[in-house]
PDB file of N, CA and C in Angstrom:
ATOM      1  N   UNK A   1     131.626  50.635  -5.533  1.00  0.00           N
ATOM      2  CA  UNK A   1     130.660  51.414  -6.285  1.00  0.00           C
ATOM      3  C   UNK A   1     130.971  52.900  -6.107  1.00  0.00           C
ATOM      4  N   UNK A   2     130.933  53.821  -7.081  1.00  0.00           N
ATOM      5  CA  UNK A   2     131.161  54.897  -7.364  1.00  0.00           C
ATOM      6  C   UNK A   2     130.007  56.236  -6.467  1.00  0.00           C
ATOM      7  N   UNK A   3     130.387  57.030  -5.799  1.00  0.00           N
ATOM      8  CA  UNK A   3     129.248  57.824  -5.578  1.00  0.00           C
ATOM      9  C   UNK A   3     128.642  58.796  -6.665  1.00  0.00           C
ATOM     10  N   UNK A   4     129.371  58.666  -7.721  1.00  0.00           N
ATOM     11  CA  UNK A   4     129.487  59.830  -8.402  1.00  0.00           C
ATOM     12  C   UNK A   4     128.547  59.060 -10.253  1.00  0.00           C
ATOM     13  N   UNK A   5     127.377  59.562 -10.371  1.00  0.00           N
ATOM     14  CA  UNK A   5     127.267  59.678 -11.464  1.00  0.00           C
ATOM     15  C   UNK A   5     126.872  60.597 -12.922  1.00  0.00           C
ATOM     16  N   UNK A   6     126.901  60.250 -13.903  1.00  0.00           N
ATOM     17  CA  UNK A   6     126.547  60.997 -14.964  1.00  0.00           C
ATOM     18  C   UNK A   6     125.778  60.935 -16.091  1.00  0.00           C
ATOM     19  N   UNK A   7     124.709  61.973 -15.907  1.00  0.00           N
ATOM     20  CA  UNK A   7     123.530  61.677 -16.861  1.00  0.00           C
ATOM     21  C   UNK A   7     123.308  62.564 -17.913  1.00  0.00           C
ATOM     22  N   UNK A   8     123.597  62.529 -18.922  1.00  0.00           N
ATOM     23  CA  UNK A   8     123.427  63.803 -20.090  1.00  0.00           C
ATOM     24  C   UNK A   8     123.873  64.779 -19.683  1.00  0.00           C
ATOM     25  N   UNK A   9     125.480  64.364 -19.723  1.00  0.00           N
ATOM     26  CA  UNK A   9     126.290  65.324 -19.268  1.00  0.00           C
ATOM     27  C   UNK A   9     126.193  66.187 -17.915  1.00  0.00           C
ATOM     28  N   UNK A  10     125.406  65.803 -16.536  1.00  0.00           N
ATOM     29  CA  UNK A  10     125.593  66.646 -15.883  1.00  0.00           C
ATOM     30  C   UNK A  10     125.715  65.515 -15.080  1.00  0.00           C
ATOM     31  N   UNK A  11     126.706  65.966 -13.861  1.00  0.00           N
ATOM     32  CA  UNK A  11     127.543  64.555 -12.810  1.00  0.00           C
ATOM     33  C   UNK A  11     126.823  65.412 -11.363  1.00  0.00           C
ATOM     34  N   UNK A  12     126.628  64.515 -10.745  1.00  0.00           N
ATOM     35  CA  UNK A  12     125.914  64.433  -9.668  1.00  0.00           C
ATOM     36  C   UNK A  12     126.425  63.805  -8.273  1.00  0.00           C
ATOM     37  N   UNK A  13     127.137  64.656  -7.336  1.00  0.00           N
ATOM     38  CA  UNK A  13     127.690  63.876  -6.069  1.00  0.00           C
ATOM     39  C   UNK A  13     126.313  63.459  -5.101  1.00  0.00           C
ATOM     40  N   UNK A  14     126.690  62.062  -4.408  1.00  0.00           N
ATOM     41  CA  UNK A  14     126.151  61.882  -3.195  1.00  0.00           C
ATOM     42  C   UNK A  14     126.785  62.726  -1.983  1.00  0.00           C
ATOM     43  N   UNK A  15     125.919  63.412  -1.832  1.00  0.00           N
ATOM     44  CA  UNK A  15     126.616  64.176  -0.178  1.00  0.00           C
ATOM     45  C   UNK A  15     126.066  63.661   1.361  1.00  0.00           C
ATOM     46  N   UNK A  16     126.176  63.474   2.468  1.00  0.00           N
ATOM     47  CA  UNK A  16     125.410  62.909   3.351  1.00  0.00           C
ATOM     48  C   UNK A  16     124.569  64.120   3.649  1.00  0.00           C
ATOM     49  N   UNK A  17     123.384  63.800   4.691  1.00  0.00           N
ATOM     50  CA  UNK A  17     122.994  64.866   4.607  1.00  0.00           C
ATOM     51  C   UNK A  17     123.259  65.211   6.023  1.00  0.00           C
ATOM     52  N   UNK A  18     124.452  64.941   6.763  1.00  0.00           N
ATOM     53  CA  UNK A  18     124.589  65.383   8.220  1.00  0.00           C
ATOM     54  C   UNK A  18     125.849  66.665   7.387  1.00  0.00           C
ATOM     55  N   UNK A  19     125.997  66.964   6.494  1.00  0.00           N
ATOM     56  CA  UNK A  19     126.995  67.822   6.200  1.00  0.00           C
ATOM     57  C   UNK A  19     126.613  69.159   6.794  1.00  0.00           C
ATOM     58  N   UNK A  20     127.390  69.860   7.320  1.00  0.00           N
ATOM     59  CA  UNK A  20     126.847  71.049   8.166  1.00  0.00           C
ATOM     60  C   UNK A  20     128.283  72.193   7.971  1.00  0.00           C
ATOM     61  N   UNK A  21     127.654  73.352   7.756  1.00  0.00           N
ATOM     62  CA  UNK A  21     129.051  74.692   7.350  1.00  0.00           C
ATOM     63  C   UNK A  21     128.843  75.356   8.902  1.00  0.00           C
ATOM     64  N   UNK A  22     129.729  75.695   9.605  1.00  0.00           N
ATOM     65  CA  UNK A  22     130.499  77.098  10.258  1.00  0.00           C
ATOM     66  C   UNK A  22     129.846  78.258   9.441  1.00  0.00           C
ATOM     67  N   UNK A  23     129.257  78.884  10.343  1.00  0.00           N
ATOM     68  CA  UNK A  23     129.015  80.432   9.641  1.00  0.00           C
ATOM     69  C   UNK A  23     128.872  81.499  10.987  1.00  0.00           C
ATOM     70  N   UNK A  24     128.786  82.768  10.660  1.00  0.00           N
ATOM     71  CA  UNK A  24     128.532  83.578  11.814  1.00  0.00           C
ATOM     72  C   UNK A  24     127.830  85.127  11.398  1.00  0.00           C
ATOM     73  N   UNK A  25     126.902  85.531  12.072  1.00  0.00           N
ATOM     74  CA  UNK A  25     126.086  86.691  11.611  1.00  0.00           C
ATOM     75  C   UNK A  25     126.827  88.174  11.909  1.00  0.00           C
ATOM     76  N   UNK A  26     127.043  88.577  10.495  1.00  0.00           N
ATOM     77  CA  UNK A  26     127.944  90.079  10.951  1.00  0.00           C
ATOM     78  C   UNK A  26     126.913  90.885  11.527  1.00  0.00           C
ATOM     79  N   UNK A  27     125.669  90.684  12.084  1.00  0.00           N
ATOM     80  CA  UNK A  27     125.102  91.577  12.364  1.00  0.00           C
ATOM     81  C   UNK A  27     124.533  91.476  13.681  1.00  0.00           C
ATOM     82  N   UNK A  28     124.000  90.106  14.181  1.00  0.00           N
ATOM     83  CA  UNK A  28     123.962  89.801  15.232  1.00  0.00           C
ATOM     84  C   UNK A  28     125.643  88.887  16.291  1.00  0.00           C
ATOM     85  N   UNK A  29     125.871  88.841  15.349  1.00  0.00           N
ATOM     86  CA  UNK A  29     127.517  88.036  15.783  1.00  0.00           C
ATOM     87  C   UNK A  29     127.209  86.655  16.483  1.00  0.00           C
ATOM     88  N   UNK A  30     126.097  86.151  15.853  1.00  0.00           N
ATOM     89  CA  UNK A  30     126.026  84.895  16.231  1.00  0.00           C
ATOM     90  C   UNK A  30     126.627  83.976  15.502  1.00  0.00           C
ATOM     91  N   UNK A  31     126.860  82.480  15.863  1.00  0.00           N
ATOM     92  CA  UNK A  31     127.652  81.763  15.468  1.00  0.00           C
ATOM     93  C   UNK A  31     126.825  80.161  15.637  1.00  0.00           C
ATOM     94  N   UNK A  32     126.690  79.710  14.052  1.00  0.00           N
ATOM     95  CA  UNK A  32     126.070  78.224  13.835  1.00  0.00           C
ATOM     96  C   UNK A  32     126.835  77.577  13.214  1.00  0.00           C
ATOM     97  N   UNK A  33     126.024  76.564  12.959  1.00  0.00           N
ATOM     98  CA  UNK A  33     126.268  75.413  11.804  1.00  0.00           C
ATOM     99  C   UNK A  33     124.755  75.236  11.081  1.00  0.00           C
ATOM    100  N   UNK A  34     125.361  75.293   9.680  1.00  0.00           N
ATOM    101  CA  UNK A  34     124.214  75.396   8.873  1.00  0.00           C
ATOM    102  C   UNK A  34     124.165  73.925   7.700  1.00  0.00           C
ATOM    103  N   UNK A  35     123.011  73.512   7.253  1.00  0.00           N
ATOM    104  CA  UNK A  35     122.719  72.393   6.670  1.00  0.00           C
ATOM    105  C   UNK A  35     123.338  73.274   5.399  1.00  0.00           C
ATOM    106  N   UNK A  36     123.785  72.508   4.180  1.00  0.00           N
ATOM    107  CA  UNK A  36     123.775  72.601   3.037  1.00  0.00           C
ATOM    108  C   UNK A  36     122.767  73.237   2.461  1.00  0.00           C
ATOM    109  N   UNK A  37     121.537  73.248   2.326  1.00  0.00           N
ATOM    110  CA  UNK A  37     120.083  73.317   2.257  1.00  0.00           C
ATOM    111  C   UNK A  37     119.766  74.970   2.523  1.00  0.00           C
ATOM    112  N   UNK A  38     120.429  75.244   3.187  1.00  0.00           N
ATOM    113  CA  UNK A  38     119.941  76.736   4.006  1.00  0.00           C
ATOM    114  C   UNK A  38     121.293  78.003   3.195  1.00  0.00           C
ATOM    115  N   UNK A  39     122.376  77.349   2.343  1.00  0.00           N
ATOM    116  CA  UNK A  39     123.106  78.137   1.803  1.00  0.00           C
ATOM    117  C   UNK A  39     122.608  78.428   0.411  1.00  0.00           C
ATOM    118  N   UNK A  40     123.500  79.124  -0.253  1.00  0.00           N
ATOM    119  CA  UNK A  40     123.179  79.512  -1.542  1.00  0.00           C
ATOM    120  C   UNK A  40     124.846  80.012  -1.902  1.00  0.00           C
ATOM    121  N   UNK A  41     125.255  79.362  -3.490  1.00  0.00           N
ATOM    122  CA  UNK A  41     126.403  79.971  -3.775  1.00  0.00           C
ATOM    123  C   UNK A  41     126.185  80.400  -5.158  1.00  0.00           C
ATOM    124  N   UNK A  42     127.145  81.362  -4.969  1.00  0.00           N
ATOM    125  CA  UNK A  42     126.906  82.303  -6.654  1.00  0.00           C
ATOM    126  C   UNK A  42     128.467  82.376  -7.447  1.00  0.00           C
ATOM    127  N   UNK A  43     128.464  82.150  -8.203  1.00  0.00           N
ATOM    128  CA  UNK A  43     129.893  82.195  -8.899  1.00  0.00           C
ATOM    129  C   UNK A  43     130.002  82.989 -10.287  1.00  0.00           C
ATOM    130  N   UNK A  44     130.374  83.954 -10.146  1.00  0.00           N
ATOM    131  CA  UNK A  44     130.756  85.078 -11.110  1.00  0.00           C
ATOM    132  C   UNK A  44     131.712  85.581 -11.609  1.00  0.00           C
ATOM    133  N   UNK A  45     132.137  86.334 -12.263  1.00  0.00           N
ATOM    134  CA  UNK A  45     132.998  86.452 -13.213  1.00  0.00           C
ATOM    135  C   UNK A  45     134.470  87.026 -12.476  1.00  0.00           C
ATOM    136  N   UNK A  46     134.186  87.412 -11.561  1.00  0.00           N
ATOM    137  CA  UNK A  46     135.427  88.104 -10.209  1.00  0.00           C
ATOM    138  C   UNK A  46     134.767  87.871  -9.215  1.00  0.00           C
ATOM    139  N   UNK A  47     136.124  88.281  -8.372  1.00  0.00           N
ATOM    140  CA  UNK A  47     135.751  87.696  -6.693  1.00  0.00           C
ATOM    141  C   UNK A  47     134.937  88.858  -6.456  1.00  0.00           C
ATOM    142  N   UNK A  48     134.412  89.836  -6.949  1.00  0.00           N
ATOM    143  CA  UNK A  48     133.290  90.611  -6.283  1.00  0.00           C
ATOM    144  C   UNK A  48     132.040  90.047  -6.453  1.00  0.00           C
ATOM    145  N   UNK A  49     131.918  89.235  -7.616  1.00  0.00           N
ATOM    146  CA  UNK A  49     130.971  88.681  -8.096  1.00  0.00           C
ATOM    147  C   UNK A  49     130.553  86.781  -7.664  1.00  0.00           C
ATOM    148  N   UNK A  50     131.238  86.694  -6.705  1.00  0.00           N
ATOM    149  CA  UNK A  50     131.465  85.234  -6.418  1.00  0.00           C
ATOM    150  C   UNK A  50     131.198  85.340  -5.014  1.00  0.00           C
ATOM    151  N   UNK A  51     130.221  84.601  -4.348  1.00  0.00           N
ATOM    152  CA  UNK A  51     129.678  85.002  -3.280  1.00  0.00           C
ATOM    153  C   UNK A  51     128.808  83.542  -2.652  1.00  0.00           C
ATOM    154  N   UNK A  52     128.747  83.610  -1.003  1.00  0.00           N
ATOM    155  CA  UNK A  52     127.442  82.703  -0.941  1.00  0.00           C
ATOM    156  C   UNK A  52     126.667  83.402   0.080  1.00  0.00           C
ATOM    157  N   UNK A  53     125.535  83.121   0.604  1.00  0.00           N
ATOM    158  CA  UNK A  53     124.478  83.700   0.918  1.00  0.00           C
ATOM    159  C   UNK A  53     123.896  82.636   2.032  1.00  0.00           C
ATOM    160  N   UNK A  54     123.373  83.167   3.294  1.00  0.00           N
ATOM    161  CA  UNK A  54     122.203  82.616   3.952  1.00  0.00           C
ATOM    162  C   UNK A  54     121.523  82.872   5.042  1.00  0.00           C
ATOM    163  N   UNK A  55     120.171  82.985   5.269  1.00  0.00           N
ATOM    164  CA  UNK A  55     119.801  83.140   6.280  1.00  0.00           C
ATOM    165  C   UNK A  55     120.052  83.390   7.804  1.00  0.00           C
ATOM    166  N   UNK A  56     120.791  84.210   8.397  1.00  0.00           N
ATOM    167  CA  UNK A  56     120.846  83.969  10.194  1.00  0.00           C
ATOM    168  C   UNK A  56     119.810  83.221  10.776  1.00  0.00           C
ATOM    169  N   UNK A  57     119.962  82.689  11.444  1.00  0.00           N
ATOM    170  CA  UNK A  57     118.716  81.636  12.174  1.00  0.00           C
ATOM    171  C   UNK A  57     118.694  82.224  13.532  1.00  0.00           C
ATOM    172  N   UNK A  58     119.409  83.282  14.003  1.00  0.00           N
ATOM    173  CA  UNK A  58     119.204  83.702  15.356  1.00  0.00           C
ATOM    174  C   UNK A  58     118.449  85.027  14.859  1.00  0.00           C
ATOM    175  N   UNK A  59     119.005  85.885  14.087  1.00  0.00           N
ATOM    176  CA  UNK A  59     118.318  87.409  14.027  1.00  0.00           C
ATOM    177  C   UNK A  59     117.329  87.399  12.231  1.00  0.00           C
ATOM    178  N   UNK A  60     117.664  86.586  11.359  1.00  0.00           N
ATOM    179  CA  UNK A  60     116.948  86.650  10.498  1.00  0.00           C
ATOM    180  C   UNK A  60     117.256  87.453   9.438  1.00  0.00           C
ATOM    181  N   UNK A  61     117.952  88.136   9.579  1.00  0.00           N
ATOM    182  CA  UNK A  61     119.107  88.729   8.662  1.00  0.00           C
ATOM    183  C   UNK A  61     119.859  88.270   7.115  1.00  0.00           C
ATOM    184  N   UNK A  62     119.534  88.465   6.172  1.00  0.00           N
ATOM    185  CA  UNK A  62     120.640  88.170   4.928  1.00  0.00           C
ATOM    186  C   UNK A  62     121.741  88.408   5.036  1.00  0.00           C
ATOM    187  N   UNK A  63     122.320  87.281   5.036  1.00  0.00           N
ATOM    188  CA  UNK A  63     123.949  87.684   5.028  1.00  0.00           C
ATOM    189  C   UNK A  63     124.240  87.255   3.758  1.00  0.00           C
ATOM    190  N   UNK A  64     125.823  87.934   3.126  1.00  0.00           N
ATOM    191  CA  UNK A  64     126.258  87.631   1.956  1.00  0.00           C
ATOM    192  C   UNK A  64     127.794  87.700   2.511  1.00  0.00           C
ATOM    193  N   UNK A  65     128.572  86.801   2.201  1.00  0.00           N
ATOM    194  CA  UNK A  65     129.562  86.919   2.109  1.00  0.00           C
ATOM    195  C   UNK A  65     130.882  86.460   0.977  1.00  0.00           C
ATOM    196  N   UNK A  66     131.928  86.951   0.539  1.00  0.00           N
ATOM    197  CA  UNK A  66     132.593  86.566  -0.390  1.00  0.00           C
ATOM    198  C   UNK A  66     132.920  85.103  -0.428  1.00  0.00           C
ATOM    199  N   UNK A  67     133.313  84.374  -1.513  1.00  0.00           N
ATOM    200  CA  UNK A  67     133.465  83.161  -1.790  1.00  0.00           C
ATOM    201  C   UNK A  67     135.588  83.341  -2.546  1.00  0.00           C
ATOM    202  N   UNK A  68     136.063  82.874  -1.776  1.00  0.00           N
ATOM    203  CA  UNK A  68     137.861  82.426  -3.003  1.00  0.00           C
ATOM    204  C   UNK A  68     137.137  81.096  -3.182  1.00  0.00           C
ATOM    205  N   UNK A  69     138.536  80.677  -3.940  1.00  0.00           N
ATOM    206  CA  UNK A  69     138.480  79.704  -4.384  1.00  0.00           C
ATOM    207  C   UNK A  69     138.268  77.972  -3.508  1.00  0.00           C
ATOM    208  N   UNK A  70     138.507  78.204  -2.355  1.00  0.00           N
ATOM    209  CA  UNK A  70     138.748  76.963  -1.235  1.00  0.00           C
ATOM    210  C   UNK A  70     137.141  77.278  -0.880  1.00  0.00           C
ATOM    211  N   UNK A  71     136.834  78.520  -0.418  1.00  0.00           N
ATOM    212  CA  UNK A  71     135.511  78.355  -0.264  1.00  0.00           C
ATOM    213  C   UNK A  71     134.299  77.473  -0.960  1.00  0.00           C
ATOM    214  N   UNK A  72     134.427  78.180  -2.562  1.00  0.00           N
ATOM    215  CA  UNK A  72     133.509  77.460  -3.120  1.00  0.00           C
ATOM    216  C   UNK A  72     133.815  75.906  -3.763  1.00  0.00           C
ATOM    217  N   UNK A  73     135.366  75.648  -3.560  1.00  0.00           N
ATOM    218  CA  UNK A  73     135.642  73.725  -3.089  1.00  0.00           C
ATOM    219  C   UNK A  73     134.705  73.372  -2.346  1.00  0.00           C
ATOM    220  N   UNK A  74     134.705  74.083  -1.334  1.00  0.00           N
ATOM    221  CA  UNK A  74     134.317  73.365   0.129  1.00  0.00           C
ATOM    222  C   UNK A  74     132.613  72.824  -0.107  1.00  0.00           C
ATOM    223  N   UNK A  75     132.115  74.723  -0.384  1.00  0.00           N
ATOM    224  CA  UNK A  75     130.754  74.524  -0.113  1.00  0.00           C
ATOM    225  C   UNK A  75     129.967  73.556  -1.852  1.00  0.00           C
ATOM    226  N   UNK A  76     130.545  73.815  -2.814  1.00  0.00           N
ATOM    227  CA  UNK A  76     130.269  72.570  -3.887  1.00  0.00           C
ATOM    228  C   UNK A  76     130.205  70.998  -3.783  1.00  0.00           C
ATOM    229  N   UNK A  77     131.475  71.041  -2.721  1.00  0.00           N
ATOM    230  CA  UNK A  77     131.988  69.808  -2.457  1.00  0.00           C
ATOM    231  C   UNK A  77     130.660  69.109  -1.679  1.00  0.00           C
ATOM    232  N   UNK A  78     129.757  69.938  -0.440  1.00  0.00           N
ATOM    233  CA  UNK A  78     129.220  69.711   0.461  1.00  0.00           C
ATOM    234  C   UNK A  78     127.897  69.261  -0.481  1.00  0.00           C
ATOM    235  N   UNK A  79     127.408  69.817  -1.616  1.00  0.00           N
ATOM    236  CA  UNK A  79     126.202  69.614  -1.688  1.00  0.00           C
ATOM    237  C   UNK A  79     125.541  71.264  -1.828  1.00  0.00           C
ATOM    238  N   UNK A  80     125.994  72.439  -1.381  1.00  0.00           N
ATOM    239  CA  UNK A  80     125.685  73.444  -1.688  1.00  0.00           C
ATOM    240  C   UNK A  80     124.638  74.179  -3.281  1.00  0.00           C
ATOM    241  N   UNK A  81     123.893  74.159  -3.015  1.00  0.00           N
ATOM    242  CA  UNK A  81     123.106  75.001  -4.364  1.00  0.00           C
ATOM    243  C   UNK A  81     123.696  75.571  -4.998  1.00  0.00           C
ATOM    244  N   UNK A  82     124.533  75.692  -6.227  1.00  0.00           N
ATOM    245  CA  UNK A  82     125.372  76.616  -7.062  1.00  0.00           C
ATOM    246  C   UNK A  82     124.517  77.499  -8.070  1.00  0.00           C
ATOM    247  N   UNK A  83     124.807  78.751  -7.872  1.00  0.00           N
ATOM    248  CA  UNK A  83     124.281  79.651  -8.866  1.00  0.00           C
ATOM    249  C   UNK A  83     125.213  80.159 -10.122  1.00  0.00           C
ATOM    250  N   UNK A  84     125.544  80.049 -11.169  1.00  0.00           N
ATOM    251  CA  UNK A  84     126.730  80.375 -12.291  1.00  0.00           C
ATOM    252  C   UNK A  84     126.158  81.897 -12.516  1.00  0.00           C
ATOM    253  N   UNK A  85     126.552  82.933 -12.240  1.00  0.00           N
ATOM    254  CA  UNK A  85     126.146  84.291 -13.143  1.00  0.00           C
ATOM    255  C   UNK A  85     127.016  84.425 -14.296  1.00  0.00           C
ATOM    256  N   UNK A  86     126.038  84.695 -15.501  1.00  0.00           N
ATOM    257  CA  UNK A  86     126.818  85.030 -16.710  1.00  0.00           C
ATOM    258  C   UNK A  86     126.885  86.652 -16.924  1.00  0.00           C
ATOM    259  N   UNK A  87     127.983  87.090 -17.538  1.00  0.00           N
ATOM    260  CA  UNK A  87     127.566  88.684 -18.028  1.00  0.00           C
ATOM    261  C   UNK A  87     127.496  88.340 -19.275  1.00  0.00           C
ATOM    262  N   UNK A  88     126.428  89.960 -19.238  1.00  0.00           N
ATOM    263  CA  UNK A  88     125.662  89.792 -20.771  1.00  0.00           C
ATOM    264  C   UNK A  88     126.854  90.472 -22.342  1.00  0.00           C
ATOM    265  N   UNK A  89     127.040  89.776 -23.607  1.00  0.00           N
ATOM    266  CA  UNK A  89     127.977  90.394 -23.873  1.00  0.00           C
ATOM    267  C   UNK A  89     127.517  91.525 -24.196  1.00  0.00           C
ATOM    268  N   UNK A  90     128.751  92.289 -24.592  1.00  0.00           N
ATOM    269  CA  UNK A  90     128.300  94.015 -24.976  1.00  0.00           C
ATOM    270  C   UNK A  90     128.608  94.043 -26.398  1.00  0.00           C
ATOM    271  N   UNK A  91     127.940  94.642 -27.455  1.00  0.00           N
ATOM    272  CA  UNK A  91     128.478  94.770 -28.618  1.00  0.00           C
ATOM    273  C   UNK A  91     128.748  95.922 -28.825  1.00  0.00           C
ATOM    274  N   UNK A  92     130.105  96.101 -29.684  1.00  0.00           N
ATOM    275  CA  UNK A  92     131.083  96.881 -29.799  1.00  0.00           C
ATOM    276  C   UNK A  92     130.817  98.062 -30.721  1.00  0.00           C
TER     277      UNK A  92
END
């Protein structure tokens, strides 16, 4: 049986939910593992614009950090919240 299905066009992975990311606080320099649940990813039009996001759990802090391409494999792959940013067009 397939983990993977598709419902009016949008496909849906089973992820477990012991999936857990490596992260570390540039501000307190602490160092976890974070649930899927507690990230946030953003994917935009350049790598300035492509990013994921989450909470420190030691100091409480927003962190943001850049996303390449293996990154946002990884954290999609996991179950991660995906955010798509569109730019707005400009007329000429």
């Amino acid at each position: 049986m397939s983990n993977m299905s598709v419902m009016s066009g949008i496909s849906t992975v089973v992820v477990p939910e012991s999936v857990r990311f490596k992260a570390a606080c540039p501000d307190c320099r602490g160092r976890f593992e974070l649930a899927a649940g507690a990230l946030r990813l953003a994917i935009g039009s350049s790598r300035r614009t492509t990013f994921y996001s989450f909470t420190c759990p030691e100091c409480g802090a927003a962190v943001r950090k850049p996303a390449g391409e293996r990154i946002v494999e990884l954290l999609t792959g996991g179950g991660v919240r995906t955010l798509r940013l569109h730019t707005s067009l400009q007329n000429p």
